[in-house]
Protein backbone atom coordinates (compact mmCIF):
# COMPACT_ATOMS: atom_id res chain seq x y z
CA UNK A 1 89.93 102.71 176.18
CA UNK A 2 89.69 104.89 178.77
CA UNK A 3 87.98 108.00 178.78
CA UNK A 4 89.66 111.51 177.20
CA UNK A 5 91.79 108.83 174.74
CA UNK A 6 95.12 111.14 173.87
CA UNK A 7 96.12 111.77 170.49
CA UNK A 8 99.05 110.26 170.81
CA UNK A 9 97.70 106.97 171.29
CA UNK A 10 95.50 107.06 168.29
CA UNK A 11 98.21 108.42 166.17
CA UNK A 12 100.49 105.28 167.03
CA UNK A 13 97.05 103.13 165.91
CA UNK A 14 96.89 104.28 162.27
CA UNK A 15 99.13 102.84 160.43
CA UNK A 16 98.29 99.12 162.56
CA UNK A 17 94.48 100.03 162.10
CA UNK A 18 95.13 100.76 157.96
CA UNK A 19 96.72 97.26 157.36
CA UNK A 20 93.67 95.40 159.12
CA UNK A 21 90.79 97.50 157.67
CA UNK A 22 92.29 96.62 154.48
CA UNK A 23 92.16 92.95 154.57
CA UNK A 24 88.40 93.16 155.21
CA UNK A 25 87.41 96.08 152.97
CA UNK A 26 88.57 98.49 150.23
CA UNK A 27 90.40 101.62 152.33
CA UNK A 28 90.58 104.62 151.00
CA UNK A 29 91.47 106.80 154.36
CA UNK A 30 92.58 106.08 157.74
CA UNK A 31 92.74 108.96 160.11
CA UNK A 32 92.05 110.69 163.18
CA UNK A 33 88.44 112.44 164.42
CA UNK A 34 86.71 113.57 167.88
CA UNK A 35 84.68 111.30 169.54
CA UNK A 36 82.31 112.38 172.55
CA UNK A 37 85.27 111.58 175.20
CA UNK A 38 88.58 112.13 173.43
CA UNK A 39 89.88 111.29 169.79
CA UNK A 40 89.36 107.52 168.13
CA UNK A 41 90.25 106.68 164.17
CA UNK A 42 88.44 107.47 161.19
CA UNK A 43 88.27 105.07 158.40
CA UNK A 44 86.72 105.94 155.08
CA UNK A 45 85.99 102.98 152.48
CA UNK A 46 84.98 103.16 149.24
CA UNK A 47 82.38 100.56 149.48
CA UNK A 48 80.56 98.40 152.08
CA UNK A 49 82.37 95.44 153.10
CA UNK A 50 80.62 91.46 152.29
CA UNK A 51 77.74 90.83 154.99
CA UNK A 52 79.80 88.01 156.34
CA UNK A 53 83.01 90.66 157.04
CA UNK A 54 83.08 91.99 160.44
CA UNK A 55 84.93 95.10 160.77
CA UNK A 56 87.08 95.59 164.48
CA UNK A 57 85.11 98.49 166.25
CA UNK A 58 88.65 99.60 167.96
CA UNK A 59 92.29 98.61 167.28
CA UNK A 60 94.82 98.31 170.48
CA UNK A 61 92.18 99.96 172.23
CA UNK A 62 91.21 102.75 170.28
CA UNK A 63 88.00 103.62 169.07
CA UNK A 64 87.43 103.34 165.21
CA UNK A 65 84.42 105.15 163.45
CA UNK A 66 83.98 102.99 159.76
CA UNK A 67 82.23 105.43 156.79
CA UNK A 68 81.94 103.96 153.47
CA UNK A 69 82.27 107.37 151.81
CA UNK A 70 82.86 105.75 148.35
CA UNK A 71 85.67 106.22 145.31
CA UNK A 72 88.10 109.39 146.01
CA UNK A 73 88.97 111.11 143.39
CA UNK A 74 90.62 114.30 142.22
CA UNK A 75 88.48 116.85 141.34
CA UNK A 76 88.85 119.26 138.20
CA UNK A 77 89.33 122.97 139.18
């Protein structure tokens, strides 16, 4: 992708980006952060995918930035 990537653009990649992320590894978060030159997608796992799994490092052109971050869950207050 070209540089300065618009928002737009990675807003119409989420939803494509969240159904191949999660045939590869256990998604718990696709969404959108700043990269050095514009915006890319954000996707959280909650654990690392098989050695053998590559994971796509952009989807229709758009950046993606992979975190395993772990299990989400709702905290007590």
């Amino acid at each position: 992708m070209s540089k300065g990537t618009l928002i737009e653009q990675v807003r119409a990649a989420k939803t494509k980006a969240a159904q191949i992320f999660s045939k590869v590894a256990g998604v718990n978060g696709v969404g959108i952060t700043r990269l050095d030159e514009g915006y890319g997608l954000k996707v959280n796992l909650s654990s690392p995918p098989e050695q053998s799994e590559l994971l796509p490092t952009e989807v229709d052109g758009i950046p993606a930035a992979v975190e395993v971050i772990g299990s989400v869950v709702k905290r007590a207050v």
